[in-house]
N, C-alpha and C. Protein backbone atom coordinates (compact mmCIF):
# COMPACT_ATOMS: atom_id res chain seq x y z
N UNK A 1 0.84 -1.17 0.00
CA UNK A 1 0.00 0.00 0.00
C UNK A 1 0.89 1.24 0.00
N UNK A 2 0.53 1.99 -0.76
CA UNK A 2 1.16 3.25 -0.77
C UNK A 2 0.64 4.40 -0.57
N UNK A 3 0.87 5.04 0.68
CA UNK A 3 0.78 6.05 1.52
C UNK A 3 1.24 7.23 1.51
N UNK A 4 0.33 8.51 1.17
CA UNK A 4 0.65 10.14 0.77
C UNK A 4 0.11 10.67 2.34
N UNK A 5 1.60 11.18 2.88
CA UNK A 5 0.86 12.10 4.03
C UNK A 5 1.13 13.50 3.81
N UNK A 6 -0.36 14.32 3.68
CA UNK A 6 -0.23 15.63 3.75
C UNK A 6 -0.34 16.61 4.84
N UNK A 7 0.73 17.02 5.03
CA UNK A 7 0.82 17.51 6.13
C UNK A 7 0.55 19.61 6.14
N UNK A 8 0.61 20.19 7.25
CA UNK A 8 0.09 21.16 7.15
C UNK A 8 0.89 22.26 6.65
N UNK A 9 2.55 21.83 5.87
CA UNK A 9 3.19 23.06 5.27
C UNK A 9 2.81 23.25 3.54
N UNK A 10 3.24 24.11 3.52
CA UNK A 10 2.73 24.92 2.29
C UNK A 10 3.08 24.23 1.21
N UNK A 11 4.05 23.27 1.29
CA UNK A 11 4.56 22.14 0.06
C UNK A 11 3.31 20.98 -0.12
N UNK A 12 2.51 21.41 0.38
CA UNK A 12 1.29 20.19 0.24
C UNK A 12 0.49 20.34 -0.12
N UNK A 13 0.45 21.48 -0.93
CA UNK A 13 -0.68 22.26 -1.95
C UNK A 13 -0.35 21.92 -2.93
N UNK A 14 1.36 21.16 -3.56
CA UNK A 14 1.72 20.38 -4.40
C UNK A 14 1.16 18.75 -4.61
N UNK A 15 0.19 18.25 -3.98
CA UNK A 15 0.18 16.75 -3.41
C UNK A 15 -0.26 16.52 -4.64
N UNK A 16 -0.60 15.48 -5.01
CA UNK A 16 -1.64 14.97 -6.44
C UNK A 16 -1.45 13.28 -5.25
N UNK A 17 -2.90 12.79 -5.26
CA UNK A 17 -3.18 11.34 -5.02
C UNK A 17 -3.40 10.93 -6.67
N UNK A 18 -2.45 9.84 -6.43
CA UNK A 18 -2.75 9.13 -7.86
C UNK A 18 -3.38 7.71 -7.72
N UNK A 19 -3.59 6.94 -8.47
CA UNK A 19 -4.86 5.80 -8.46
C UNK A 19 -4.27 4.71 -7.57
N UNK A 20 -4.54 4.08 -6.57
CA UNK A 20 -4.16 3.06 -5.69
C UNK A 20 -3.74 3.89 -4.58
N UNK A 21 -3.56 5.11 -4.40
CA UNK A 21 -2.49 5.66 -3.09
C UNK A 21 -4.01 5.83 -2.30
N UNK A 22 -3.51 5.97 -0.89
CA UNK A 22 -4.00 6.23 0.33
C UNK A 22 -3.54 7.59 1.07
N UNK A 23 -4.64 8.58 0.97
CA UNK A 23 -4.42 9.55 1.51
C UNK A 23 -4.19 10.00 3.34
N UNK A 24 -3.24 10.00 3.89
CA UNK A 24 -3.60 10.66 5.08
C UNK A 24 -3.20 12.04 5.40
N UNK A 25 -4.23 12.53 6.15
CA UNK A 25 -3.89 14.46 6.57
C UNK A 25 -3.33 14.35 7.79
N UNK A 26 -2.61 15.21 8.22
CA UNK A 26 -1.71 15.05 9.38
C UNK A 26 -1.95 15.98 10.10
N UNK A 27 -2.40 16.85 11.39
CA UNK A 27 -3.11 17.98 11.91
C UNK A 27 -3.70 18.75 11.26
N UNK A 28 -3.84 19.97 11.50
CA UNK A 28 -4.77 20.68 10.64
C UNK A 28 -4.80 21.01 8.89
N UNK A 29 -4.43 20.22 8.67
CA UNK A 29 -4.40 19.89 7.18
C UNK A 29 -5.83 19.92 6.34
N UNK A 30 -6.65 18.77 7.24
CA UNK A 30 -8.26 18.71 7.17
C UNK A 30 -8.73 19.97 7.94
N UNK A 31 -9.47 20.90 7.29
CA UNK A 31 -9.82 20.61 6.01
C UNK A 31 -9.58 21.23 4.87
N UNK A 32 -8.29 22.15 4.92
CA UNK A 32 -7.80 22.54 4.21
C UNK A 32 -7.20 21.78 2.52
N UNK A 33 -6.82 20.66 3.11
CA UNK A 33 -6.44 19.66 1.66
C UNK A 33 -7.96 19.91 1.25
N UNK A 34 -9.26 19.67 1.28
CA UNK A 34 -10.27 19.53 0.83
C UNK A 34 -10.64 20.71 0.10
N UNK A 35 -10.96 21.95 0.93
CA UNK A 35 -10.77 23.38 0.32
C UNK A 35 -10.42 23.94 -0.55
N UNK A 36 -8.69 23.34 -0.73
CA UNK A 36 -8.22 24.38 -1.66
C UNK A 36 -7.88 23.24 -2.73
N UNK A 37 -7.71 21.68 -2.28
CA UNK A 37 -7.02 20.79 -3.31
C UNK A 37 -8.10 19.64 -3.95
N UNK A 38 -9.14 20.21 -3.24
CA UNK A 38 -10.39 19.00 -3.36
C UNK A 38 -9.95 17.52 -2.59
N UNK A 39 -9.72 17.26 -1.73
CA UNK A 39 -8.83 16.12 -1.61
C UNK A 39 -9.25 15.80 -0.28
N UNK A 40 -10.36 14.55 -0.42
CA UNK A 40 -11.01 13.85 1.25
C UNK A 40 -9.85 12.78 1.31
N UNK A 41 -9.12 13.04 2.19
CA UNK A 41 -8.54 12.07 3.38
C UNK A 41 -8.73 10.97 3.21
N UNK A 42 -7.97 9.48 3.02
CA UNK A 42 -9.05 8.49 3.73
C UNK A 42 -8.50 8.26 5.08
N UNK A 43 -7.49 8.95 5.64
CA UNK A 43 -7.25 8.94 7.21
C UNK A 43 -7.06 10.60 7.62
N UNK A 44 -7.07 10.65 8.81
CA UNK A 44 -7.34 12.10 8.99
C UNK A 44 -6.37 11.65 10.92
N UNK A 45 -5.48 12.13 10.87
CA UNK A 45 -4.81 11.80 12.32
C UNK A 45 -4.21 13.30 12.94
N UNK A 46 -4.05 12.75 14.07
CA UNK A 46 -3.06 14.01 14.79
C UNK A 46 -2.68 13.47 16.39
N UNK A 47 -1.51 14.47 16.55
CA UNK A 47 -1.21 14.16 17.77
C UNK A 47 -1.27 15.27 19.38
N UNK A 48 -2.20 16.17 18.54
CA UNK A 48 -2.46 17.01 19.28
C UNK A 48 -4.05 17.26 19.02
N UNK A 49 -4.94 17.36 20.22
CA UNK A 49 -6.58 17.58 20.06
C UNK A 49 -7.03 18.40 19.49
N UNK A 50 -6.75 19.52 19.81
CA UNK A 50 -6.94 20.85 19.27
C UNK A 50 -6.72 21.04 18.01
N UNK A 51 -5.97 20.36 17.33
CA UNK A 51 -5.65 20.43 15.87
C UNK A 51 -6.66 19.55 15.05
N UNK A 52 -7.70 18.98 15.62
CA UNK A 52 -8.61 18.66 14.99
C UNK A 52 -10.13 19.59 15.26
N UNK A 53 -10.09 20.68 16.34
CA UNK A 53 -10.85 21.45 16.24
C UNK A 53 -11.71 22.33 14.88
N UNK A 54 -10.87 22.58 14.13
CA UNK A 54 -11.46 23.78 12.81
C UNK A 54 -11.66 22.25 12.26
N UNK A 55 -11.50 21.56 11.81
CA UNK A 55 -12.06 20.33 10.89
C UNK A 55 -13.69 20.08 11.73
N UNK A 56 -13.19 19.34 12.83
CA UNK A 56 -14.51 18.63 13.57
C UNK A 56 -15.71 20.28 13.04
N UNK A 57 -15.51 21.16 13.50
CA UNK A 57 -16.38 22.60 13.41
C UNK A 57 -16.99 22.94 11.69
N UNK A 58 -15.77 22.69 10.79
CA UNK A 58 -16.33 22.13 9.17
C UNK A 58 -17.47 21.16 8.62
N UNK A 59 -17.37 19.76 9.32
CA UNK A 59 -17.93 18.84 9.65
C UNK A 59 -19.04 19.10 9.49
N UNK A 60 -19.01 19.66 10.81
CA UNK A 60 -20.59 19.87 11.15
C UNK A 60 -21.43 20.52 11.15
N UNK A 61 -20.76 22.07 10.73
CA UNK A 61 -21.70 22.91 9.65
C UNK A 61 -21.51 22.98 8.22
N UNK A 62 -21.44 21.70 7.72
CA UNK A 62 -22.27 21.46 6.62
C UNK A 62 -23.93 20.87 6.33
N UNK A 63 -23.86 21.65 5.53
CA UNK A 63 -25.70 21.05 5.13
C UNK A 63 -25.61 19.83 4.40
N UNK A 64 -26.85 19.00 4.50
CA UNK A 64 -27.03 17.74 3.58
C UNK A 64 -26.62 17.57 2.60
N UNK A 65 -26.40 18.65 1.82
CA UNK A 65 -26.41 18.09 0.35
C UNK A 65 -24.58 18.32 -0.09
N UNK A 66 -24.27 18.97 0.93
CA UNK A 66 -22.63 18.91 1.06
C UNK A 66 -22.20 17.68 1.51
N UNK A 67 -23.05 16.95 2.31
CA UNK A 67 -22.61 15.99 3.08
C UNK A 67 -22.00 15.07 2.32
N UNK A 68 -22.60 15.20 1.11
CA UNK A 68 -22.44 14.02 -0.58
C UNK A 68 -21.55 14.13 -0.92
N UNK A 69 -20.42 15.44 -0.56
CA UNK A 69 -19.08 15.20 -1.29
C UNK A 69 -18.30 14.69 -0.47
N UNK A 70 -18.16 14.35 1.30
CA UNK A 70 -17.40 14.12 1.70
C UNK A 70 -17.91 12.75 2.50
N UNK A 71 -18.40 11.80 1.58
CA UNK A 71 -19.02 10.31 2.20
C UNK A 71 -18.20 9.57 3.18
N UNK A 72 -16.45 9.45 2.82
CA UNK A 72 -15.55 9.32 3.85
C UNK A 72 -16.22 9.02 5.31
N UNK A 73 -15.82 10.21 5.56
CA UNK A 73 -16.40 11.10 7.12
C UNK A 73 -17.44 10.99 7.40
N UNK A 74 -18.34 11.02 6.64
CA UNK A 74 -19.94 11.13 7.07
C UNK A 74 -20.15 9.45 7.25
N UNK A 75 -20.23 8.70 6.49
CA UNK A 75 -20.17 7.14 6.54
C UNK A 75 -19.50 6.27 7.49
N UNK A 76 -18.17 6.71 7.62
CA UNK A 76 -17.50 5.60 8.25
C UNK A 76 -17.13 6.25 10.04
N UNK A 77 -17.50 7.93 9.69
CA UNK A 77 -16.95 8.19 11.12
C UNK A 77 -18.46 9.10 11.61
N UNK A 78 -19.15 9.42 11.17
CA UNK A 78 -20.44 9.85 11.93
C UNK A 78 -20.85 9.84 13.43
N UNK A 79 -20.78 8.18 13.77
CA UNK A 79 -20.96 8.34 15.59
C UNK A 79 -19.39 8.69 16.11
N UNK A 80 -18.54 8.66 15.44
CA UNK A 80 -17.33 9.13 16.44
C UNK A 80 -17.36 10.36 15.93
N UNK A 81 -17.75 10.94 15.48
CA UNK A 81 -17.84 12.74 15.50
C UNK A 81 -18.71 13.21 16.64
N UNK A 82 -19.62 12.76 16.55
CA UNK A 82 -21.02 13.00 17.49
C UNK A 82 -20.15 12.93 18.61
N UNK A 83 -19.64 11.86 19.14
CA UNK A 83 -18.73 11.49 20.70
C UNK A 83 -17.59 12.54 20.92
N UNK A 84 -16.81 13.11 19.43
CA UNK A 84 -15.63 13.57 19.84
C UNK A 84 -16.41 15.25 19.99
N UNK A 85 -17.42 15.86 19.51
CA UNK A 85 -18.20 16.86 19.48
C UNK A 85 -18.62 17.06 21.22
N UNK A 86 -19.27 16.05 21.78
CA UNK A 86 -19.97 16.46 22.81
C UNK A 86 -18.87 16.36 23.75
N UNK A 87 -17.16 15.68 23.23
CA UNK A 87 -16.36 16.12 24.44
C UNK A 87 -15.72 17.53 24.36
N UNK A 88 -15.60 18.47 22.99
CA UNK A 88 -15.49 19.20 22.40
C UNK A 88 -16.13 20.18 23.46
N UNK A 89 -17.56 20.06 23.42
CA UNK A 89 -18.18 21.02 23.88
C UNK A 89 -18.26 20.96 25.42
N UNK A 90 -17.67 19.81 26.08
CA UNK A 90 -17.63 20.29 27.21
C UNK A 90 -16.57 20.53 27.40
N UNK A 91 -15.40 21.45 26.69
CA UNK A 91 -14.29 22.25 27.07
C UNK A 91 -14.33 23.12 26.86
N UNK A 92 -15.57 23.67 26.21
CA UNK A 92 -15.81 25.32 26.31
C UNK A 92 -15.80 25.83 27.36
């Protein structure tokens, strides 16, 4: 398997996924790779919490019919958003 990690410096606006590769974003990358490069993740990691804040907050103000471009996320991680959201919000 061959593995593209895009990470959050400015050389990763260069990325191209080509056919068989596996995308992963590396902190706040998501959702920026998506934004500016069109480019859903199929892993999305970090090693710091907070750096998944502005993604999780993307997420979830999208409307339905956005929801269709990013099936990824919505499909395979839906109840762990919901879980990582309501711990989210109790650190406000």
């Amino acid at each position: 398997m061959n593995i593209v990690v895009i990470g959050p410096g400015k050389t990763s606006l260069e990325v191209k996924i080509g056919p068989g590769e596996t995308s992963l974003a590396f902190q706040t990358t998501f959702p920026h790779c998506y934004k500016k490069m069109s480019i859903v993740p199929d892993y999305w990691v970090s090693g710091d919490p907070n750096a998944y804040v502005e993604g999780f907050k993307f997420l979830l103000e999208l409307e339905d019919h956005q929801k269709q471009n990013l099936p990824k996320f919505h499909r395979e991680s839906g109840r762990n958003l919901q879980r990582t959201t309501a711990h989210l919000t109790c650190w406000r």
